[in-house]
N, C-alpha and C. Protein backbone atom coordinates (compact mmCIF):
# COMPACT_ATOMS: atom_id res chain seq x y z
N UNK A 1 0.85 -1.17 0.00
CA UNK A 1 0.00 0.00 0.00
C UNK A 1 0.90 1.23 0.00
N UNK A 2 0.49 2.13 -1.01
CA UNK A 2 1.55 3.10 -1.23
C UNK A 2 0.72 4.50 -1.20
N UNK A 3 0.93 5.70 -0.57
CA UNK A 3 0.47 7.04 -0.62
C UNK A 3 1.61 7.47 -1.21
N UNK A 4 0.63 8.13 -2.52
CA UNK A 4 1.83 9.15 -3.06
C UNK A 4 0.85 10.22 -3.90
N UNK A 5 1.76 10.85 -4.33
CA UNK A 5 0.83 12.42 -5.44
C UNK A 5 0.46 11.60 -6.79
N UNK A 6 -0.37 11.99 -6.98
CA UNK A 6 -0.79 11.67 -7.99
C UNK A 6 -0.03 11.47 -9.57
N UNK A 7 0.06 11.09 -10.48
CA UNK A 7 0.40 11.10 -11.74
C UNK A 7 -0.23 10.74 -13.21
N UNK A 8 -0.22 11.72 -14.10
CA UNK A 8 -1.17 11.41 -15.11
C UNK A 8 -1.26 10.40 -15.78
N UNK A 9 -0.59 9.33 -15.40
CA UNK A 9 -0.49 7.83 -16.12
C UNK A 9 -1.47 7.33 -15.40
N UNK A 10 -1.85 8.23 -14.16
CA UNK A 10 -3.00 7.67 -13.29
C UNK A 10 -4.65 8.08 -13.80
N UNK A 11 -4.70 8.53 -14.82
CA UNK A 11 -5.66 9.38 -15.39
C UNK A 11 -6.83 8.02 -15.17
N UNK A 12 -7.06 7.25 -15.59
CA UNK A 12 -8.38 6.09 -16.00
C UNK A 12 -8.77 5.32 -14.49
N UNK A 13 -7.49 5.13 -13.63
CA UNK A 13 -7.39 4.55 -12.36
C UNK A 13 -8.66 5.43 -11.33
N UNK A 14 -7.95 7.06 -11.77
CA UNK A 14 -8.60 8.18 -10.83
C UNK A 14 -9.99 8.24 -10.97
N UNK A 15 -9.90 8.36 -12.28
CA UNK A 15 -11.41 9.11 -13.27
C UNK A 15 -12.90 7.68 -12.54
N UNK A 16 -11.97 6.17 -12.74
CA UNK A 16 -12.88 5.30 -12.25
C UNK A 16 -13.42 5.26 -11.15
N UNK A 17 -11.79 5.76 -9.94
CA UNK A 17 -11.83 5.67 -8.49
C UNK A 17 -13.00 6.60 -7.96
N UNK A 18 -12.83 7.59 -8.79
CA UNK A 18 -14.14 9.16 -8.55
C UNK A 18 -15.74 8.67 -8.80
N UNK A 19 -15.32 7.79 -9.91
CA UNK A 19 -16.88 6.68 -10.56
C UNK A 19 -17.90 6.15 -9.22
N UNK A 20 -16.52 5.07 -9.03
CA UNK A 20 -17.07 4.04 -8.10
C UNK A 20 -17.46 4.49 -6.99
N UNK A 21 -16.86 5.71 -6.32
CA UNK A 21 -16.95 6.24 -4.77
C UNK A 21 -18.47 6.74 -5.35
N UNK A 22 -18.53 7.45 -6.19
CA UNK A 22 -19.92 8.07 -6.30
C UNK A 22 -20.88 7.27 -6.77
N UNK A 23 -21.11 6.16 -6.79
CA UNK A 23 -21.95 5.08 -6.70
C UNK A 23 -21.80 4.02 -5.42
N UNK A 24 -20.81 4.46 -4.48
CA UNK A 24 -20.66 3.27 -3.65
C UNK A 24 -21.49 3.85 -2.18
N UNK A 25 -21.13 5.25 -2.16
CA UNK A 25 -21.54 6.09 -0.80
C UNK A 25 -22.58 7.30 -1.66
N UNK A 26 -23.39 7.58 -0.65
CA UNK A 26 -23.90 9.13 -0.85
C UNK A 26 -23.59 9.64 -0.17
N UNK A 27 -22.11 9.86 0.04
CA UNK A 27 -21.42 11.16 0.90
C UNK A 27 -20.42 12.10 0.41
N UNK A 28 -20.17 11.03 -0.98
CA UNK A 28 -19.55 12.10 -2.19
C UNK A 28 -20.61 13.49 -2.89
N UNK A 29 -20.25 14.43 -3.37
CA UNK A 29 -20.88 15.29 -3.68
C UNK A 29 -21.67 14.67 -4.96
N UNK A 30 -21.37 14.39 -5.90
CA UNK A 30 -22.10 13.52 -7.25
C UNK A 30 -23.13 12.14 -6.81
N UNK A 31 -23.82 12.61 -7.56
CA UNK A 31 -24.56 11.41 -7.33
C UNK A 31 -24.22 10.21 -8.85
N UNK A 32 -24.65 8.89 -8.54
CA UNK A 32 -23.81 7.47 -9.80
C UNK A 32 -24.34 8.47 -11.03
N UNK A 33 -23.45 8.49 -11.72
CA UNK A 33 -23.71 8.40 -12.94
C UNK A 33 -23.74 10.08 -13.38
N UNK A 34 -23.41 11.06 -12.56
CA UNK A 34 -23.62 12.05 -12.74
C UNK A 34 -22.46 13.06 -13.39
N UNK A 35 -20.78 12.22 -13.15
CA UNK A 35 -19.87 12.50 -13.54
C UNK A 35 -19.37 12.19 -14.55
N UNK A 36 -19.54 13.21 -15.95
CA UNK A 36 -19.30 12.90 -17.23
C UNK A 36 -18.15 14.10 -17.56
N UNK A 37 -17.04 13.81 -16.78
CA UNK A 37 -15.61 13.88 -17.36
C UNK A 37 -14.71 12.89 -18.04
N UNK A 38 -14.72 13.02 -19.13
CA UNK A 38 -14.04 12.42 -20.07
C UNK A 38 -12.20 11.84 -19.73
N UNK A 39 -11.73 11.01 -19.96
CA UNK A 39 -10.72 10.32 -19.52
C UNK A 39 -9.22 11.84 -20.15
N UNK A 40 -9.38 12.60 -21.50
CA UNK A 40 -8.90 13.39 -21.40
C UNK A 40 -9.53 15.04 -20.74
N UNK A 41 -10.11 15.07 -20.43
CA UNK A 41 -10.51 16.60 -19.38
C UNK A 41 -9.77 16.11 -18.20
N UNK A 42 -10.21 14.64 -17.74
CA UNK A 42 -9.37 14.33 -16.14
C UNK A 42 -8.01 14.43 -16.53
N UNK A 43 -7.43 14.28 -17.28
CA UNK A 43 -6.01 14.32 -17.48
C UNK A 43 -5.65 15.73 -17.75
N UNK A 44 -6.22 16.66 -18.08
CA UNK A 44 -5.81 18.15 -17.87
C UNK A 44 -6.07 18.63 -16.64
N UNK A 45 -7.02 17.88 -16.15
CA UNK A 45 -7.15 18.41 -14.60
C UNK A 45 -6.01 18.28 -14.09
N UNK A 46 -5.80 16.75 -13.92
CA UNK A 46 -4.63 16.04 -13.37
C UNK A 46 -3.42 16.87 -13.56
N UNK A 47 -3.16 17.03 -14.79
CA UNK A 47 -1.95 18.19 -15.07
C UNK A 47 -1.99 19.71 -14.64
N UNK A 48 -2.82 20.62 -14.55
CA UNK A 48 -3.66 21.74 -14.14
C UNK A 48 -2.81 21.16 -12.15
N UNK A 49 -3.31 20.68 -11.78
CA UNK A 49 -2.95 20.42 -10.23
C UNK A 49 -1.75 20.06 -9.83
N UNK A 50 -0.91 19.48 -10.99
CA UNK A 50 0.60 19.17 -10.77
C UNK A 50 1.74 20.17 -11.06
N UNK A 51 0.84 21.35 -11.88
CA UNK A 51 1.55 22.51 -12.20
C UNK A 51 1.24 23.82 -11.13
N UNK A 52 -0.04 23.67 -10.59
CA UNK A 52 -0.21 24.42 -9.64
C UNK A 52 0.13 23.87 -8.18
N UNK A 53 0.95 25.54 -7.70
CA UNK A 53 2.01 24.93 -6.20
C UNK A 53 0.66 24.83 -4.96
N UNK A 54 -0.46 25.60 -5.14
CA UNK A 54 -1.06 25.04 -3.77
C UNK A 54 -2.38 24.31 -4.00
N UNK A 55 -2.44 23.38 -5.23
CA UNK A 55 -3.41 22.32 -5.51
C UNK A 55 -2.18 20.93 -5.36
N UNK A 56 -3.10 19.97 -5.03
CA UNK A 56 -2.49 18.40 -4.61
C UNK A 56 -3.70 17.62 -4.78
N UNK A 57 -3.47 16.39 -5.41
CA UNK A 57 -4.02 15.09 -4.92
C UNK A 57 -2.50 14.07 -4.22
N UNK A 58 -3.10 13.09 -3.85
CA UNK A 58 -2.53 11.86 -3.27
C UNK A 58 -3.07 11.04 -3.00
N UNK A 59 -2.82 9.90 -3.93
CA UNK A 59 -3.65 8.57 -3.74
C UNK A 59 -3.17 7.37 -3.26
N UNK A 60 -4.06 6.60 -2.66
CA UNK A 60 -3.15 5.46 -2.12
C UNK A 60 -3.17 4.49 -3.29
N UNK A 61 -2.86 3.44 -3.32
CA UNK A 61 -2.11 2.85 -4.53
C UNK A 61 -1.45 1.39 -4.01
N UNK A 62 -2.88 0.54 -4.07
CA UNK A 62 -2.87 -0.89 -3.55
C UNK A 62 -2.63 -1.93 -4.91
N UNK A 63 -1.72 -2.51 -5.22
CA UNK A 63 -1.78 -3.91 -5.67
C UNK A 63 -2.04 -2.85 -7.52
N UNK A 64 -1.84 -1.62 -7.70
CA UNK A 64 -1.43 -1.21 -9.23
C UNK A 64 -3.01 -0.40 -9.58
N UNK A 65 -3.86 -0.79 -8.30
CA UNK A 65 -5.11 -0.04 -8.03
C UNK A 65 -5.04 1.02 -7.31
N UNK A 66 -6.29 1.84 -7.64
CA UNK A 66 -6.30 3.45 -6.89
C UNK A 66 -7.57 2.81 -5.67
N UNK A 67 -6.84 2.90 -4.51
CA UNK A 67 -8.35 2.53 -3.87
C UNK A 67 -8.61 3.69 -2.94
N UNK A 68 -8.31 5.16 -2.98
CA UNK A 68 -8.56 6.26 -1.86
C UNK A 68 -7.79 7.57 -2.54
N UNK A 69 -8.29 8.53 -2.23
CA UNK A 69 -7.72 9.92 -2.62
C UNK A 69 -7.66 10.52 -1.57
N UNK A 70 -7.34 12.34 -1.97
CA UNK A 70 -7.37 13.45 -1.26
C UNK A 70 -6.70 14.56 -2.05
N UNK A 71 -7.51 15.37 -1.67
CA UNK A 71 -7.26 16.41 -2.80
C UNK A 71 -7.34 17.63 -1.91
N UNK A 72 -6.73 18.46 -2.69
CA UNK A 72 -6.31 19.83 -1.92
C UNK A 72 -6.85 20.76 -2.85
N UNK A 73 -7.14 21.97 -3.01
CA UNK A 73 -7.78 22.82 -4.27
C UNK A 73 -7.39 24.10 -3.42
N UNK A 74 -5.69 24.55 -3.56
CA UNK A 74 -5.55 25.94 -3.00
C UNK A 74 -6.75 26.96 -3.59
N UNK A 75 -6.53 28.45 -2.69
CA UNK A 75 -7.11 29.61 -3.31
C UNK A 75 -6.86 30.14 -4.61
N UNK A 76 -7.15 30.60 -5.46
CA UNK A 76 -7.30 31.34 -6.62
C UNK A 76 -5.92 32.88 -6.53
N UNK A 77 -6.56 33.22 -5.54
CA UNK A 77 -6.29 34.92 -5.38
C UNK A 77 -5.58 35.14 -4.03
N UNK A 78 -4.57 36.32 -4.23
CA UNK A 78 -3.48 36.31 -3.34
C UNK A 78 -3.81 36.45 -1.92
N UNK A 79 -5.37 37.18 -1.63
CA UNK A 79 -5.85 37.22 -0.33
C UNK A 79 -6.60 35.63 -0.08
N UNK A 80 -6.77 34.76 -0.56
CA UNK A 80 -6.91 33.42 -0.20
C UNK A 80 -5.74 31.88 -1.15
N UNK A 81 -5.23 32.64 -1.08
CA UNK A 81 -3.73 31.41 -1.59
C UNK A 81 -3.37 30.51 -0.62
N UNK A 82 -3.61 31.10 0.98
CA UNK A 82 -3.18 30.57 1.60
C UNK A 82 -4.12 29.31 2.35
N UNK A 83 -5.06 29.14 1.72
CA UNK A 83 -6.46 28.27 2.36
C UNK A 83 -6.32 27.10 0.72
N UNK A 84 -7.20 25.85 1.49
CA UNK A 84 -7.53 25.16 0.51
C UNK A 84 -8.50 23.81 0.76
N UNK A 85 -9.26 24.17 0.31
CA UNK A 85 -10.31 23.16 -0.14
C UNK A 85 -9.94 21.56 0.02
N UNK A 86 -10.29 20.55 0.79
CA UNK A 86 -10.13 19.15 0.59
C UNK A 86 -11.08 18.67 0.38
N UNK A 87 -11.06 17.52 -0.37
CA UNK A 87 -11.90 16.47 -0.61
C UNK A 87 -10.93 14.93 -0.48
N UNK A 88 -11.94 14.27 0.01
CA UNK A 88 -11.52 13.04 0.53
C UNK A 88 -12.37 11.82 0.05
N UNK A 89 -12.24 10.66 -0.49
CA UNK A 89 -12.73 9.43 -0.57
C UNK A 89 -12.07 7.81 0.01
N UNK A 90 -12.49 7.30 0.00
CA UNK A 90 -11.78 5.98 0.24
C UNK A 90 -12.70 5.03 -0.45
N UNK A 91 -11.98 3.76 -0.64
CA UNK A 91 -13.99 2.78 -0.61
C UNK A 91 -13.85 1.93 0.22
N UNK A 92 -15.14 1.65 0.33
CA UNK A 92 -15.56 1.06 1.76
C UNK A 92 -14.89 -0.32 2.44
N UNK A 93 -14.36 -0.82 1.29
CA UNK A 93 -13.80 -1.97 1.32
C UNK A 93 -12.63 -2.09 2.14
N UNK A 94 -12.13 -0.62 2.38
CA UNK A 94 -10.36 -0.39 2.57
C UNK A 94 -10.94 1.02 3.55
N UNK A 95 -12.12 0.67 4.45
CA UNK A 95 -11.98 1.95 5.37
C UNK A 95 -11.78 1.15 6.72
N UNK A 96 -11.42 1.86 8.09
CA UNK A 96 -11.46 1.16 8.96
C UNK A 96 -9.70 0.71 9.24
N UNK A 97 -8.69 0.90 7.99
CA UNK A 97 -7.53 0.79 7.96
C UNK A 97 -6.45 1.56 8.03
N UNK A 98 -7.06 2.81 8.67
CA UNK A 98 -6.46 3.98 8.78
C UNK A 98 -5.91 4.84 7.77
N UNK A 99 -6.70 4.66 6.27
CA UNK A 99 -5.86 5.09 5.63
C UNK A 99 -6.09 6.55 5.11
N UNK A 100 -7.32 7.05 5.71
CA UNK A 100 -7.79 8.81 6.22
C UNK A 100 -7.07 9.31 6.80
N UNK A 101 -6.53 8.87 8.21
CA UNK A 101 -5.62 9.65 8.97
C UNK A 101 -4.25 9.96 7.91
N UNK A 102 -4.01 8.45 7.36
CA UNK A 102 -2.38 8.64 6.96
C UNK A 102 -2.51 9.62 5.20
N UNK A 103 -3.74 9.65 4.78
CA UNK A 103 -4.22 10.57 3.19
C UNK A 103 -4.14 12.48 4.39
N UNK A 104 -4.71 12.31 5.65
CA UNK A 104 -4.42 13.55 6.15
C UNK A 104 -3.14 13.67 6.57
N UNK A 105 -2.48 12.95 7.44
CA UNK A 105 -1.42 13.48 7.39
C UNK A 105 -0.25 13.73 6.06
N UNK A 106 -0.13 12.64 5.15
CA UNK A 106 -0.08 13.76 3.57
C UNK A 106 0.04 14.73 3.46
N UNK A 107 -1.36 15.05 3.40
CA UNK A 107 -1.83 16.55 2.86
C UNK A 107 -1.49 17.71 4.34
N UNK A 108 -1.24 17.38 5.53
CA UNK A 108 -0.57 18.67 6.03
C UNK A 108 0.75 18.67 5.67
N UNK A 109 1.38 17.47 5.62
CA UNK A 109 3.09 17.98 5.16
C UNK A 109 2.47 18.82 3.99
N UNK A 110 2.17 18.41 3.28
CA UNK A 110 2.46 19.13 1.57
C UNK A 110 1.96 20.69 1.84
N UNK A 111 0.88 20.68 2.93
CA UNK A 111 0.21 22.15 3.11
C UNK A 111 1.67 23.02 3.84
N UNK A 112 1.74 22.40 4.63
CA UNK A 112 3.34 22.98 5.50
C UNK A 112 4.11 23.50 4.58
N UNK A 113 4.48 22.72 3.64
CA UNK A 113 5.47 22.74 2.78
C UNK A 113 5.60 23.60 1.42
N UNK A 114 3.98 24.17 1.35
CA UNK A 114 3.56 25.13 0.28
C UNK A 114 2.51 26.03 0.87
N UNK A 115 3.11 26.47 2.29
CA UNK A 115 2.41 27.63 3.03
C UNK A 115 1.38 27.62 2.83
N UNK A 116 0.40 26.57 3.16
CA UNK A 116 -0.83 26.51 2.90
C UNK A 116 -0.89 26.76 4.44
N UNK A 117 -1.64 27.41 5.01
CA UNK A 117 -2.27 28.00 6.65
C UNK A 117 -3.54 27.19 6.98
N UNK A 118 -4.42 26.99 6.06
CA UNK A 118 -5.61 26.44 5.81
C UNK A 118 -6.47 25.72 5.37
N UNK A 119 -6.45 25.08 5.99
CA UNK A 119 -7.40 23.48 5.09
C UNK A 119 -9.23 23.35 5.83
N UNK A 120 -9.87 23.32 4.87
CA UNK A 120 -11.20 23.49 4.95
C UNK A 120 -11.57 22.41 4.29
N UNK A 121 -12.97 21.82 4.55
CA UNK A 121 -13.76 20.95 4.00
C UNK A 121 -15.40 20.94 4.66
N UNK A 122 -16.29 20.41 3.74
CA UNK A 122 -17.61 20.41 4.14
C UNK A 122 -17.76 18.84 4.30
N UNK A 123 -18.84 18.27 5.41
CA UNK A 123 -19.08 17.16 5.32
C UNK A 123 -20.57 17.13 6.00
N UNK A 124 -21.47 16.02 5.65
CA UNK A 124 -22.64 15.67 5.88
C UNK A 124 -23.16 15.70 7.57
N UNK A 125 -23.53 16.13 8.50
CA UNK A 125 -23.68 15.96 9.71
C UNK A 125 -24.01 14.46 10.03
N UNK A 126 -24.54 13.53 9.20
CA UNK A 126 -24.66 11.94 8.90
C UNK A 126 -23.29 11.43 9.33
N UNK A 127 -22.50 12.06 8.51
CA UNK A 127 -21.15 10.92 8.28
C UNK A 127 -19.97 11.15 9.67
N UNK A 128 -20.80 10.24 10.53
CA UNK A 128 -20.10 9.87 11.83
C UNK A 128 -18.38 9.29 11.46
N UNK A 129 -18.61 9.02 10.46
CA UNK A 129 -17.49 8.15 10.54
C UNK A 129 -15.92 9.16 10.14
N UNK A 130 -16.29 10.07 8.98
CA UNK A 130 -15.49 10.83 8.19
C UNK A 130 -15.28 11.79 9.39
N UNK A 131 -16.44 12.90 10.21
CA UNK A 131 -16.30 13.78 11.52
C UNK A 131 -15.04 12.97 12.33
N UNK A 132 -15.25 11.90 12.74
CA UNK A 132 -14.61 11.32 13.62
C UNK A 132 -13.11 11.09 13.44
N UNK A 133 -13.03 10.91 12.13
CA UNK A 133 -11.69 11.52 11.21
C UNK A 133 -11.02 12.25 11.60
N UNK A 134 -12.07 13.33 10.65
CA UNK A 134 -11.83 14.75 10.86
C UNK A 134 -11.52 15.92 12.02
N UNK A 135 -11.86 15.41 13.23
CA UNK A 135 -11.65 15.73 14.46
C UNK A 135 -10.22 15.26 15.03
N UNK A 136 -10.29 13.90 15.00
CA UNK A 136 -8.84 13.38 15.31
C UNK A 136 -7.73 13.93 14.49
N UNK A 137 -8.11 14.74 13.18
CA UNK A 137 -7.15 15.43 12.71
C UNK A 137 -7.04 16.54 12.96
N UNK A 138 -7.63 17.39 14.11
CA UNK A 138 -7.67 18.74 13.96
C UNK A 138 -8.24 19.10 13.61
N UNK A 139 -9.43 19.06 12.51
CA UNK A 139 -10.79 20.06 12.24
C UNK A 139 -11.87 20.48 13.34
N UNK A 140 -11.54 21.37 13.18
CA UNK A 140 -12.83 21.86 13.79
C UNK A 140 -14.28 22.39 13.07
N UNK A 141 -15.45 22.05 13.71
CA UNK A 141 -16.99 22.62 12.88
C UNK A 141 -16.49 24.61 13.19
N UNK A 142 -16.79 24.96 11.87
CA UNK A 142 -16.63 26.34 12.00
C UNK A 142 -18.65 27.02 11.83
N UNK A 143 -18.95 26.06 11.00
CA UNK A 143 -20.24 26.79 10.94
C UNK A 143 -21.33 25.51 10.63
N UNK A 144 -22.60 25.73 10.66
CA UNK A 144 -23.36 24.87 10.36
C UNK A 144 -24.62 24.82 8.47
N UNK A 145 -24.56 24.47 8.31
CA UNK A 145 -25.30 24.50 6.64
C UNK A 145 -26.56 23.56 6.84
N UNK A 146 -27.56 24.44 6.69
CA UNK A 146 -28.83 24.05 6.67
C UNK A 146 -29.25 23.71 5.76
N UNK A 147 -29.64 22.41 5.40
CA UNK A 147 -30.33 22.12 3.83
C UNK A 147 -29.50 22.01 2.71
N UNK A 148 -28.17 21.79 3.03
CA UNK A 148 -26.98 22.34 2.38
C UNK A 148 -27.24 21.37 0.52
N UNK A 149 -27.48 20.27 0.72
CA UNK A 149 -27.82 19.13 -0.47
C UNK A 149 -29.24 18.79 -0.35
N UNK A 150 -29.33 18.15 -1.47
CA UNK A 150 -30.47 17.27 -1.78
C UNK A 150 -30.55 15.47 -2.22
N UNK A 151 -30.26 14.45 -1.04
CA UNK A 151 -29.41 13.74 -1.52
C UNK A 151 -30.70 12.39 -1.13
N UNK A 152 -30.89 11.71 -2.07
CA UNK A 152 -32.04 10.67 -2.45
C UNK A 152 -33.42 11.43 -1.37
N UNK A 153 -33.58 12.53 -2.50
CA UNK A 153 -34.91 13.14 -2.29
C UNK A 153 -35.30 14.06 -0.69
N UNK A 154 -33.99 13.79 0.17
CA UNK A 154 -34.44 14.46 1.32
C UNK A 154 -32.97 15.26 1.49
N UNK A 155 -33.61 16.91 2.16
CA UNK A 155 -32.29 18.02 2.33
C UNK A 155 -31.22 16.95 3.59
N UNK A 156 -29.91 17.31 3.23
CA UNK A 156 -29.29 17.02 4.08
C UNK A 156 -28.26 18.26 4.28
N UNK A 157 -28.32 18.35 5.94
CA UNK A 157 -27.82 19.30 6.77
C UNK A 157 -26.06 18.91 6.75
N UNK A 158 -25.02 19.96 7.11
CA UNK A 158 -23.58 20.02 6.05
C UNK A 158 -22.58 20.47 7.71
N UNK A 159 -21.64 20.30 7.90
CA UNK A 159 -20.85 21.01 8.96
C UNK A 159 -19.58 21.42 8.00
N UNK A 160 -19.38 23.27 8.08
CA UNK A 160 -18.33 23.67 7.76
C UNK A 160 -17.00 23.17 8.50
N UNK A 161 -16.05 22.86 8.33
CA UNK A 161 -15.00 22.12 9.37
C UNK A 161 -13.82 22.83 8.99
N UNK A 162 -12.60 23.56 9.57
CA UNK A 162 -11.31 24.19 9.28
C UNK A 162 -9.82 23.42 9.84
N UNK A 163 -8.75 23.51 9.56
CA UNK A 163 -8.02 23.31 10.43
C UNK A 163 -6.85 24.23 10.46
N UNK A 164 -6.45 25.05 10.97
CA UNK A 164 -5.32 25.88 11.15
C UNK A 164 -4.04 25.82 11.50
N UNK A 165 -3.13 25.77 10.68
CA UNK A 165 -1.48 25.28 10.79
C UNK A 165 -1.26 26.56 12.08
């Protein structure tokens, strides 16, 4: 089992890994079938994030398979460069193995390491499991989101979460 940054040879591995999570959980933002990025758009993404210093993925990388991500999506603009967006998956198959904590700890070296101050993420007030994560890593709920989705026909409520280097 290997964590590392991503690479565009990883383009079909990722594009699937993003597939399957969003048909396996409804705690990804997409719902099955809703993600129609093409195997080359993901590969400009992929490149787009390896050229930019405060965007990152890192995937773990079992047996020549992608089975977990994490992604970083620095700021845009020089008054938020220093913050960045995560998103996180695993599949279910390979949770329970710590491999959230070790996809977060990752992504703070790399934040450390490209003056990132700020790591933010939204998650479902449902997902006991990801909070519980997310806490043991240092996030904290910064705000609460009412109605935030619409996810198999009923609103679901969102916790803003931060963590501060």
């Amino acid at each position: 089992m290997e964590i590392r940054e991503i690479r565009t040879s990883d383009v079909e591995g990722f594009l699937n890994l993003r597939q399957y999570l969003d048909r396996e959980t409804h705690f990804m933002m997409l719902e099955p079938g809703e993600c129609k990025t093409t195997v080359t758009e993901q590969k400009q993404e992929i490149e787009q994030v390896i050229a930019t210093p405060n965007h990152a993925i890192f995937v773990v990388e079992v047996e020549g398979g992608l089975v977990g991500y994490i992604r970083a999506t620095g700021g845009a603009y020089n008054r938020n460069r220093h913050c960045a967006s995560i998103v996180v998956g695993v599949l279910q198959v390979f949770t329970g193995l710590g491999l959230g904590k070790r996809l977060f700890v990752q992504v703070d070296e790399w934040a450390q390491e490209n003056q990132i101050l700020r790591l933010e993420l939204t998650v479902m007030v449902s997902n006991h499991a990801a909070l519980a994560v997310y806490h043991r890593m240092g996030f904290e709920i910064e705000g609460f989101r009412r109605q935030a989705l619409l996810v198999e026909g009923k609103y679901v409520d969102e916790y803003y979460m931060a963590k501060i280097f």
